[in-house]
C-alpha atoms as a PDB file:
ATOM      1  CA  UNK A   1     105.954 130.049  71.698  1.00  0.00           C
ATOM      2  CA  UNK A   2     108.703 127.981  71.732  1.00  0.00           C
ATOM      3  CA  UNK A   3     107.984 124.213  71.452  1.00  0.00           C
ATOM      4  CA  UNK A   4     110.285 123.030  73.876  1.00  0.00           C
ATOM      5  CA  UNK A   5     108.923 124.653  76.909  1.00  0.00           C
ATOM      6  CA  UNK A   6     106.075 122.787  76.570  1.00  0.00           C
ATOM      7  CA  UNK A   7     106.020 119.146  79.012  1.00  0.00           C
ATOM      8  CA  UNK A   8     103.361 117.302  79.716  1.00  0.00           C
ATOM      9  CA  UNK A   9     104.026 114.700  82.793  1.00  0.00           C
ATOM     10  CA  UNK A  10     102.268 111.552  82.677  1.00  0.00           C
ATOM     11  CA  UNK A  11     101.822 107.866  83.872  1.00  0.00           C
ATOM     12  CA  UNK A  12     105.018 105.773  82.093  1.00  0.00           C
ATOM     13  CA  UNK A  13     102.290 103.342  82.094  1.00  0.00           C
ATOM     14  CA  UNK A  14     100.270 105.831  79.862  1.00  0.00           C
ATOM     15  CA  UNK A  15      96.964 104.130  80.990  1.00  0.00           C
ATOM     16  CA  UNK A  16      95.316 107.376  82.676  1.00  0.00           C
ATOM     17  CA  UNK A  17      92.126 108.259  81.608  1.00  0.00           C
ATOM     18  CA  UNK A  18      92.725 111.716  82.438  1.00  0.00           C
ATOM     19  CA  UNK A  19      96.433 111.829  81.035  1.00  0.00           C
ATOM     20  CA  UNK A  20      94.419 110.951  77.631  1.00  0.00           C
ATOM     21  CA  UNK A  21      92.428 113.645  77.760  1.00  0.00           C
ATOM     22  CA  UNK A  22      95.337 116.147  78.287  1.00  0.00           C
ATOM     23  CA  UNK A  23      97.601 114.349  75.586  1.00  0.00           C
ATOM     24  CA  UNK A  24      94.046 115.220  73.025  1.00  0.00           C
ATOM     25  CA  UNK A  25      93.656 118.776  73.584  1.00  0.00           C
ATOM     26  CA  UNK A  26      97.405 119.054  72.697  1.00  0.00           C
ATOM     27  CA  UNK A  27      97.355 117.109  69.307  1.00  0.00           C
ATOM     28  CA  UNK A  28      94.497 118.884  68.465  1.00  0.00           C
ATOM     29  CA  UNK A  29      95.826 121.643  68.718  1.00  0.00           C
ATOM     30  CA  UNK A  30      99.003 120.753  66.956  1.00  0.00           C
ATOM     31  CA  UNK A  31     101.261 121.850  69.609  1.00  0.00           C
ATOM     32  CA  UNK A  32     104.752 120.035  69.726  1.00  0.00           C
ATOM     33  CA  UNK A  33     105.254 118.944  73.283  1.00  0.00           C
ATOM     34  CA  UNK A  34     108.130 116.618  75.451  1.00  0.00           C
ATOM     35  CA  UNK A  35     106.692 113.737  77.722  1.00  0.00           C
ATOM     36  CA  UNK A  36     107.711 113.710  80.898  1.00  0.00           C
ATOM     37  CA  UNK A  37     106.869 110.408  82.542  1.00  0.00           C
ATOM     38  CA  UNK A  38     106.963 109.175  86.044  1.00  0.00           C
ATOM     39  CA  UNK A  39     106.876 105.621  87.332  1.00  0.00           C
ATOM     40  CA  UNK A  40     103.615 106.207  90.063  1.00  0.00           C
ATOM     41  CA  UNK A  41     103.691 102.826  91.196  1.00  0.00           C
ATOM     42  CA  UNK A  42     107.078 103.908  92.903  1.00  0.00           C
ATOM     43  CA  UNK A  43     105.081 107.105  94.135  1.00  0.00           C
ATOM     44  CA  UNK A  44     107.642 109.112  92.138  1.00  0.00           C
ATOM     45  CA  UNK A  45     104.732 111.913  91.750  1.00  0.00           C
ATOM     46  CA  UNK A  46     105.064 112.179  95.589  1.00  0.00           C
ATOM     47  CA  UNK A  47     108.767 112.632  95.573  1.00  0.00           C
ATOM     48  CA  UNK A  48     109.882 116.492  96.171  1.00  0.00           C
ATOM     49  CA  UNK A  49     111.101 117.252  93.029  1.00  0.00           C
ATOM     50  CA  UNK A  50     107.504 116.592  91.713  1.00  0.00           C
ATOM     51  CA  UNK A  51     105.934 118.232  94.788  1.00  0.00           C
ATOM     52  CA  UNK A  52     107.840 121.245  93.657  1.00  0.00           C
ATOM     53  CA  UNK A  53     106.271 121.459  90.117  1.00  0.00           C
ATOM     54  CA  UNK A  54     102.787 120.065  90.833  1.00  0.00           C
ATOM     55  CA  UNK A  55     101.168 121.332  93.555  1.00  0.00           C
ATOM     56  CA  UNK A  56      98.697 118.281  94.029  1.00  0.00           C
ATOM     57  CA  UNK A  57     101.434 115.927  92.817  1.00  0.00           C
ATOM     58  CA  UNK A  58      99.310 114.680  90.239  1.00  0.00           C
ATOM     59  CA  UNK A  59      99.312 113.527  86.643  1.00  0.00           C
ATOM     60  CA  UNK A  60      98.894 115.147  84.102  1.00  0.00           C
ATOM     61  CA  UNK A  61     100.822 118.231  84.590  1.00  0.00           C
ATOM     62  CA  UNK A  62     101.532 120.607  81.835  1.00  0.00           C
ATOM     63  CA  UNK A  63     104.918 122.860  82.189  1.00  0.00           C
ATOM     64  CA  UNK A  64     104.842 125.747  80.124  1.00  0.00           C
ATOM     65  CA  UNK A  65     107.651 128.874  80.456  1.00  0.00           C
ATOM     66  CA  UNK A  66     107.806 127.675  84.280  1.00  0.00           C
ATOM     67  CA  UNK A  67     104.052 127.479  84.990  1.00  0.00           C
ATOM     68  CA  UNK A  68     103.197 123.608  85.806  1.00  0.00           C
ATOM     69  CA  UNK A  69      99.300 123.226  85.892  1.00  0.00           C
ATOM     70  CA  UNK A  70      97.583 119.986  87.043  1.00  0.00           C
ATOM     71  CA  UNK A  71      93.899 118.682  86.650  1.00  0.00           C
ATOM     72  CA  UNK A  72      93.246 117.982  82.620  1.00  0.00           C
ATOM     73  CA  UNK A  73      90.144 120.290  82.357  1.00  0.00           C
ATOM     74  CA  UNK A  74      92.031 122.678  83.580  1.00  0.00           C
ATOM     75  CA  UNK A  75      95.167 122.025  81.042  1.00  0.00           C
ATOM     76  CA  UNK A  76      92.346 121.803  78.167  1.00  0.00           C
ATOM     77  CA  UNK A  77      91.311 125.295  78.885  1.00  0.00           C
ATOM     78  CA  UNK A  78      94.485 126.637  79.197  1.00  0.00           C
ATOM     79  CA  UNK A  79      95.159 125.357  75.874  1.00  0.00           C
ATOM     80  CA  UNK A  80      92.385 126.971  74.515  1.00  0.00           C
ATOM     81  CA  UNK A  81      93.311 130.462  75.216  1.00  0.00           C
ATOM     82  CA  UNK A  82      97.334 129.729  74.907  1.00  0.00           C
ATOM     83  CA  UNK A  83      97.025 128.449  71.187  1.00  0.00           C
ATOM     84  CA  UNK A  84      93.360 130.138  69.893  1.00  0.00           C
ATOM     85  CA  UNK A  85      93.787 129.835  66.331  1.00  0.00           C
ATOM     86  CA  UNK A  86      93.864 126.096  66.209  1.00  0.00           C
ATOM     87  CA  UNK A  87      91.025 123.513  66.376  1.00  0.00           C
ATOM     88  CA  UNK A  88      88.734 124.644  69.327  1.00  0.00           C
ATOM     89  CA  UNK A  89      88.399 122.760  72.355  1.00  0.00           C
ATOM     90  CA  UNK A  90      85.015 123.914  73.380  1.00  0.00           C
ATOM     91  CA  UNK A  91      81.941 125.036  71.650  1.00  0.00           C
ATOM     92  CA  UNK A  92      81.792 128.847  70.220  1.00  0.00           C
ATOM     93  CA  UNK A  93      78.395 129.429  71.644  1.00  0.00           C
ATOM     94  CA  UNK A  94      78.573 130.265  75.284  1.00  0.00           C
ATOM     95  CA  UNK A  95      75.876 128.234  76.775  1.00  0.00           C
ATOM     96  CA  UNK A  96      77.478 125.163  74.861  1.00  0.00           C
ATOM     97  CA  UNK A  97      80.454 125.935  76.256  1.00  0.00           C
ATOM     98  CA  UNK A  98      79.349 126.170  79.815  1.00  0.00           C
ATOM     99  CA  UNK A  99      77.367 123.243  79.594  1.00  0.00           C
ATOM    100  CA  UNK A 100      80.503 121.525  77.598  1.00  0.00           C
ATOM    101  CA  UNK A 101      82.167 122.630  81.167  1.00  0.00           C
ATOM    102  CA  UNK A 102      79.729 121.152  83.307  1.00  0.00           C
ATOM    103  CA  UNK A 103      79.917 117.636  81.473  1.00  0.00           C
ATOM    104  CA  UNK A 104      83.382 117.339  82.303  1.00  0.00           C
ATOM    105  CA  UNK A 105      83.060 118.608  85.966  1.00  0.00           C
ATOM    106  CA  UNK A 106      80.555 116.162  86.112  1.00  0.00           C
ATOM    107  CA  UNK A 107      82.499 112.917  84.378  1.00  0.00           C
ATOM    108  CA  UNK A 108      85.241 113.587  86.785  1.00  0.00           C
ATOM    109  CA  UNK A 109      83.556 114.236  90.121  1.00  0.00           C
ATOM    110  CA  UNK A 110      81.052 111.348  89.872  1.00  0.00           C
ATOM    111  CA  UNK A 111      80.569 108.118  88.654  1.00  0.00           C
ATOM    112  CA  UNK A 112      83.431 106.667  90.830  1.00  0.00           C
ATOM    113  CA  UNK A 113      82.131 103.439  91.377  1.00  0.00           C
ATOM    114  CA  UNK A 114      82.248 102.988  87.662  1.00  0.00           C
ATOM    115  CA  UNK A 115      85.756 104.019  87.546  1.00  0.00           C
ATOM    116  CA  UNK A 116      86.527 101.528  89.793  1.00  0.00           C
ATOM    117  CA  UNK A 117      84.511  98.661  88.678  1.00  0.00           C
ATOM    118  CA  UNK A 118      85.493  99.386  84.884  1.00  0.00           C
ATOM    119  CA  UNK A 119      89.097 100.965  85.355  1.00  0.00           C
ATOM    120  CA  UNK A 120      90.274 102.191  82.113  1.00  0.00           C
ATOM    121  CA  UNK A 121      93.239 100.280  81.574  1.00  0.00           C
ATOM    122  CA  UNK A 122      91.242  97.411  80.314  1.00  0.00           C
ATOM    123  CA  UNK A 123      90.518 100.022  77.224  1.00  0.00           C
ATOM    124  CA  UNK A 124      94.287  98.389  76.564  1.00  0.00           C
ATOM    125  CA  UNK A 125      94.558  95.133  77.520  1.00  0.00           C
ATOM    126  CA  UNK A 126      90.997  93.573  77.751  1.00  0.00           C
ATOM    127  CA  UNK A 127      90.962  92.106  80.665  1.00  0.00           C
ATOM    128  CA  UNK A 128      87.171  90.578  82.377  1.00  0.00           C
ATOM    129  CA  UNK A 129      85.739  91.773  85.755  1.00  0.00           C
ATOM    130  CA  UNK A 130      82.894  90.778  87.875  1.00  0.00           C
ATOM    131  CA  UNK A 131      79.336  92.078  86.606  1.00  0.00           C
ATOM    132  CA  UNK A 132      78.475  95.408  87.523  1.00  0.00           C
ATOM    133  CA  UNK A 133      77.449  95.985  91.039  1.00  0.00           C
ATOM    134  CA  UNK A 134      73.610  97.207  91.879  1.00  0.00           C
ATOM    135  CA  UNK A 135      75.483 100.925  92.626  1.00  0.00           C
ATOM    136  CA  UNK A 136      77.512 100.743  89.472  1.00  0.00           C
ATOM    137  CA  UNK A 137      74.542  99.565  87.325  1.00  0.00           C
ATOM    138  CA  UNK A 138      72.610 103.005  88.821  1.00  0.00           C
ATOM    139  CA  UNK A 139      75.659 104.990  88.061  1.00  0.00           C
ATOM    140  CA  UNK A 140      75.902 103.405  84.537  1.00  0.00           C
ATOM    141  CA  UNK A 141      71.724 104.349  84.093  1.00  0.00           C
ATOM    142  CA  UNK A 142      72.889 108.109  84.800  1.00  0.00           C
ATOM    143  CA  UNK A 143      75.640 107.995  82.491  1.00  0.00           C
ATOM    144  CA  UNK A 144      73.547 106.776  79.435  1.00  0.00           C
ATOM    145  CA  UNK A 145      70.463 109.260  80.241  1.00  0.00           C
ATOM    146  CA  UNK A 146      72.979 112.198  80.342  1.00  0.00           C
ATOM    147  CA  UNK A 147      75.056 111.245  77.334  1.00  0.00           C
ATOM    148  CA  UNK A 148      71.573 110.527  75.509  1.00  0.00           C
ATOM    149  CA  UNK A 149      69.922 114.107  76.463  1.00  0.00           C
ATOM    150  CA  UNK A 150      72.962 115.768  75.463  1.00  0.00           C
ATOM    151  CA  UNK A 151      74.141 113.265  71.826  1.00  0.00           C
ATOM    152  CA  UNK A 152      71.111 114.689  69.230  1.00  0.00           C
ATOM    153  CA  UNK A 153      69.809 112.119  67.155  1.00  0.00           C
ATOM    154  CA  UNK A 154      71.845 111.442  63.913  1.00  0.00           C
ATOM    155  CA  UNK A 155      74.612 113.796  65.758  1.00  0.00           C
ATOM    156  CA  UNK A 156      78.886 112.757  65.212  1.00  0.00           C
ATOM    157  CA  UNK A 157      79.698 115.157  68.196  1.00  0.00           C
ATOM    158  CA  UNK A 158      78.069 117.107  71.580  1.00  0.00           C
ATOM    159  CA  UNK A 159      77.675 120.452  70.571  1.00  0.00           C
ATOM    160  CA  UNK A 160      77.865 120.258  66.611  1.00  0.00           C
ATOM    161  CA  UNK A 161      82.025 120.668  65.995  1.00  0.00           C
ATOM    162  CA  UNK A 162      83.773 118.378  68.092  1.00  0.00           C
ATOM    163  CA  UNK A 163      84.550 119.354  71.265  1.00  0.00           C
ATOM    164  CA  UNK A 164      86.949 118.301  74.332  1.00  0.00           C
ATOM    165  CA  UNK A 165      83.854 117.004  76.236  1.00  0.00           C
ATOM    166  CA  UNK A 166      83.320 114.867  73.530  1.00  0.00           C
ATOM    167  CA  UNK A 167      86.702 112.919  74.214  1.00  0.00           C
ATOM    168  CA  UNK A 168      85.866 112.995  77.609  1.00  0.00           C
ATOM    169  CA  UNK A 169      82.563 111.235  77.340  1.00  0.00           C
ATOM    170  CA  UNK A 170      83.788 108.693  74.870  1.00  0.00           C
ATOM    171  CA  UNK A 171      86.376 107.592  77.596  1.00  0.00           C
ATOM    172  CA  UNK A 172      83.675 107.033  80.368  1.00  0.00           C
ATOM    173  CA  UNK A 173      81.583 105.446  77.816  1.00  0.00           C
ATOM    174  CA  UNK A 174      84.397 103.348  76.416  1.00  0.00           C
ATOM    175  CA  UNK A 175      85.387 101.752  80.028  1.00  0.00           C
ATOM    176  CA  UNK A 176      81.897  99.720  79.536  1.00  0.00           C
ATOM    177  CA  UNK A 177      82.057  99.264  75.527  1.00  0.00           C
ATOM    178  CA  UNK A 178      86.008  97.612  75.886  1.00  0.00           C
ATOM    179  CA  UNK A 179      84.139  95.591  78.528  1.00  0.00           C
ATOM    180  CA  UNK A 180      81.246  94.041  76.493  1.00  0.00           C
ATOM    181  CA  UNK A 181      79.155  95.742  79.028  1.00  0.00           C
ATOM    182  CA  UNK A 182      75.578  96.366  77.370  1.00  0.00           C
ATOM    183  CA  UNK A 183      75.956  99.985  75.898  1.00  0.00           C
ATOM    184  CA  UNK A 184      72.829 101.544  73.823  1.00  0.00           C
ATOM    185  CA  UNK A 185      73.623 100.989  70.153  1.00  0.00           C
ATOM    186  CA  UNK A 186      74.183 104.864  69.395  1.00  0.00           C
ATOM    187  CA  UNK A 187      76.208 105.450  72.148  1.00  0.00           C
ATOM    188  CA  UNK A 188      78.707 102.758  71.126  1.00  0.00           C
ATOM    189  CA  UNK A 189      78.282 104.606  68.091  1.00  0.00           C
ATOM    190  CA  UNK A 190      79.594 107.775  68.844  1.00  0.00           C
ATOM    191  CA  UNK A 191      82.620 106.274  71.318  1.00  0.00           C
ATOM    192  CA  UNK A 192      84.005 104.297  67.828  1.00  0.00           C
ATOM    193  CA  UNK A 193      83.604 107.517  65.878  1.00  0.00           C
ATOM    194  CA  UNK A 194      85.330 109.120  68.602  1.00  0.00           C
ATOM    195  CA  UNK A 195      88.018 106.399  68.649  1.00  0.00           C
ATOM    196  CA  UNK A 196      88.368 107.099  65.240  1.00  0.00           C
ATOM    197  CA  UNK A 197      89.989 110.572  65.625  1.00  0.00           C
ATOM    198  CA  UNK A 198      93.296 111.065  64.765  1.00  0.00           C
ATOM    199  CA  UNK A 199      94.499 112.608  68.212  1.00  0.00           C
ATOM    200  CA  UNK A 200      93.025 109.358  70.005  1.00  0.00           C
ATOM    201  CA  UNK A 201      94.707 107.078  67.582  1.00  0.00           C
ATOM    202  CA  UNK A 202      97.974 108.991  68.503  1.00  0.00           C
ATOM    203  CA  UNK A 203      97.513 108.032  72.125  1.00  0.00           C
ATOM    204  CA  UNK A 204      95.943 104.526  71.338  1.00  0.00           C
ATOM    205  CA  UNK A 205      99.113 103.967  69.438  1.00  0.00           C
ATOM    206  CA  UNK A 206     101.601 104.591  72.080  1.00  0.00           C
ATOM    207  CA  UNK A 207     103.440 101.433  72.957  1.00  0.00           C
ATOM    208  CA  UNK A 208     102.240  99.716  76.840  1.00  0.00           C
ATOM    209  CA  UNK A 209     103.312  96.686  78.541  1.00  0.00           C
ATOM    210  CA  UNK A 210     100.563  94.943  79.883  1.00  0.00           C
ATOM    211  CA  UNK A 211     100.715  94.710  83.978  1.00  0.00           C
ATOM    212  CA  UNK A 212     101.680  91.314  85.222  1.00  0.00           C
ATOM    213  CA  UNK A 213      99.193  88.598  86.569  1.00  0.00           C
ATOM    214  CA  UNK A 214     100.284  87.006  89.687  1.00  0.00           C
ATOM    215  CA  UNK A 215      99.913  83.287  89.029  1.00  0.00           C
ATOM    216  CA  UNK A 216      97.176  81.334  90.865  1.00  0.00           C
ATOM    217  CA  UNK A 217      97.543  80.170  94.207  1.00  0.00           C
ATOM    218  CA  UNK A 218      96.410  76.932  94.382  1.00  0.00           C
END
């Protein structure tokens, strides 16, 4: 495979959550890729020359040999099977693996209102928001029993060997732990031993400008 036909769009803000994720599952498995990035508050992902590589004109997208795939789950398991004899991005065991699956199908298709209450970008620049609403604080109570059923006592990872799901978790976790929301000890835990890996550094690492604040009106 030639290293050069690999692209991964993203954010030039590189504050997605989901960009993240994609940006992981390449580092781990070592594959040398080009960012391609693409200023969104100018709605350059809606601009045809986008449209024409991803479908859904969203970020991430990964180009490989002329096949542009959107949706980071998606580029994570494409990964898997494209470079197989690097670190794994799911679990070996098959029910793991499904259930690795439906964690991140979950994580992405609910818990909105914590997304927007606790957007990740304040992983970056720290900023404090209003208290968690009575809807968010539910959606926050789901979160923790999940993450607590699935996290075995004394465990570093999900499913034994680290897995994708695993950064994925961390992130949704991390949204309230940046904030100072209250997190249960373990699971703030396991999001700085997560934080701690090598392919998250990488992205942590990359250089951001925080947004501007529009001054006061007084």
């Amino acid at each position: 495979m030639e290293s050069n036909k690999l692209k991964l769009y993203v954010g030039a803000d590189f504050v997605s959550a989901f960009a993240m994720s994609a940006f992981v599952a390449l580092k781990e498995k070592q594959l040398s890729f080009e960012f391609v990035t693409l200023d969104l508050k100018a709605r350059e992902n809606y601009q045809d020359k986008y449209r024409d590589i991803s479908l859904t004109c969203k970020i991430p997208t990964l180009v490989h040999a002329g096949f542009a795939l959107s949706e980071s789950s998606a580029i994570a398991e494409y990964l898997e099977e494209l470079a197989p004899g690097h670190t794994r991005l799911f679990p070996q065991d098959i029910q793991q693996r499904a259930r690795a699956r439906q964690l991140q199908t979950w994580l992405r298709s609910d818990l909105l209102v914590v997304r927007k209450e606790r957007p990740f970008d304040l992983v970056y620049f720290g900023k404090q928001l209003a208290p968690l609403s009575d809807d968010a604080r539910a959606a926050v109570e789901r979160l923790f029993f999940v993450a607590d059923r699935l996290l075995e006592e004394g465990a570093e990872h999900l499913f034994g060997d680290w897995s994708i799901a695993d950064t994925d978790l961390a992130i949704m976790l991390n949204r309230l732990v940046a904030h100072g929301d209250q997190v249960p000890a373990r699971l703030a835990a396991y999001v700085r031993r997560q934080w701690d890996r090598d392919s998250v550094r990488a992205w942590m690492d990359i250089e951001r400008k925080a947004p501007a604040i529009a001054p006061a009106v007084v």
